[in-house]
Protein backbone atom coordinates (compact mmCIF):
# COMPACT_ATOMS: atom_id res chain seq x y z
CA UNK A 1 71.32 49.24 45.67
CA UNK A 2 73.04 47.93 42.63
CA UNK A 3 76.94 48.88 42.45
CA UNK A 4 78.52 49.11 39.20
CA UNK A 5 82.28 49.63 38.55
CA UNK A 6 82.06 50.53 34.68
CA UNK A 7 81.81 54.39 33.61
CA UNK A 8 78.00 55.33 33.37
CA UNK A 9 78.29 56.38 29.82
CA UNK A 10 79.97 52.99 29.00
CA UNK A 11 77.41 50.84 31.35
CA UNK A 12 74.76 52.85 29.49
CA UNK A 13 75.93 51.81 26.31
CA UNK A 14 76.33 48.77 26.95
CA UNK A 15 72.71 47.98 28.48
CA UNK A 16 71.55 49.39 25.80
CA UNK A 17 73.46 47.43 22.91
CA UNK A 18 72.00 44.46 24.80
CA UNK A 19 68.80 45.67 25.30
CA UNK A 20 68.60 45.96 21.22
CA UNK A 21 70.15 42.77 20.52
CA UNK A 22 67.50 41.06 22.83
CA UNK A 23 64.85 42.68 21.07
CA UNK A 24 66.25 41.93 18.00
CA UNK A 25 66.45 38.07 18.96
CA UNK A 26 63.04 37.92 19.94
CA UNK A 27 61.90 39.61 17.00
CA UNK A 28 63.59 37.21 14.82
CA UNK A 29 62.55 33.83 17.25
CA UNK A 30 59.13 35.40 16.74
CA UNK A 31 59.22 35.29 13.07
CA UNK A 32 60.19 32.36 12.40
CA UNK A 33 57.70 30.79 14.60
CA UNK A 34 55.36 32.49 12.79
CA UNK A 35 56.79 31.11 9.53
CA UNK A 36 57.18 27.46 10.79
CA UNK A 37 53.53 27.58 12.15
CA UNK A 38 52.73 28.60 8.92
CA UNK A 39 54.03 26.10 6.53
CA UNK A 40 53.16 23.37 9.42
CA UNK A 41 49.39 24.88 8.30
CA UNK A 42 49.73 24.41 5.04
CA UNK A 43 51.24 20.90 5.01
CA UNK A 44 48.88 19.70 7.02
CA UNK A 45 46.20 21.59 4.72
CA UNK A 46 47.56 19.55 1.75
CA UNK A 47 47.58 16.31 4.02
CA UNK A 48 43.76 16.38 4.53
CA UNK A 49 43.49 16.93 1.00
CA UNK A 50 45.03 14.59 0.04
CA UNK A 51 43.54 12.07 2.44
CA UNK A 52 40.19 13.57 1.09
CA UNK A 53 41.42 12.84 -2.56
CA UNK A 54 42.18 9.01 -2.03
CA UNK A 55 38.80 8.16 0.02
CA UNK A 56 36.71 9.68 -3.15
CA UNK A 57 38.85 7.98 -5.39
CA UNK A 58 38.61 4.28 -3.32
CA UNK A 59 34.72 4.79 -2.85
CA UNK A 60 34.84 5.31 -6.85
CA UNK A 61 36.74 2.57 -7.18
CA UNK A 62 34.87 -0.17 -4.98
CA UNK A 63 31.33 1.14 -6.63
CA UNK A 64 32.72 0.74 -10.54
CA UNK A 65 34.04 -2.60 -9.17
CA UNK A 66 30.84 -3.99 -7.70
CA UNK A 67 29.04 -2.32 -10.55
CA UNK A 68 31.13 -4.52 -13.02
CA UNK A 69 30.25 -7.60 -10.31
CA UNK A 70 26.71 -6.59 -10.58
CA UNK A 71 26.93 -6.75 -14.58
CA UNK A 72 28.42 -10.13 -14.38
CA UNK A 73 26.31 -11.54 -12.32
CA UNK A 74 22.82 -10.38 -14.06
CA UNK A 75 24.82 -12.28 -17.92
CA UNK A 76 25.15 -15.26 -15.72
CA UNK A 77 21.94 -15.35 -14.49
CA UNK A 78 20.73 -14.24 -17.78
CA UNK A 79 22.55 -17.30 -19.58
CA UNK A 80 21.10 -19.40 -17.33
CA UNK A 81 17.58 -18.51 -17.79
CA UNK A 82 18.22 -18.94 -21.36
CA UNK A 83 19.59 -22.14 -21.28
CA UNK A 84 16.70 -23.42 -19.07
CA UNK A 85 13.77 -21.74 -21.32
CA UNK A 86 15.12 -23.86 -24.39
């Protein structure tokens, strides 16, 4: 059995006022857990996207690029045959 020196009424108070402020704590911990886990969501949302983002953009990139190669290449070769029909 648990002894206790205090007055009951103050022991009981006092129990309780920690019992609340524990409660409180963990209600508090809880939310901003919540919150964190929440914005650590979203930023990682916005980090795919933007990962998404720059691979269309570099695969629009490299095909204008060897389109413009491609171009270049058929004037050459289109020089060429005209220089070697005359």
């Amino acid at each position: 059995m648990p002894v206790f020196k205090m007055d009951r009424d103050d022991l009981f108070d006092s129990l309780i006022r920690n019992h609340l402020y524990v409660s409180l704590y963990r209600s508090f911990v809880a939310s901003l857990t919540s919150e964190n886990a929440a914005r650590m969501a979203s930023m990682e949302a916005a980090e795919k996207h933007i990962n998404d983002r720059l691979d269309e953009l570099k695969r629009i990139y490299n095909e204008e690029r060897q389109d413009q190669i491609t171009s270049e290449l058929l004037d050459i070769i289109a020089g060429f045959e005209t220089l070697t029909q005359q």
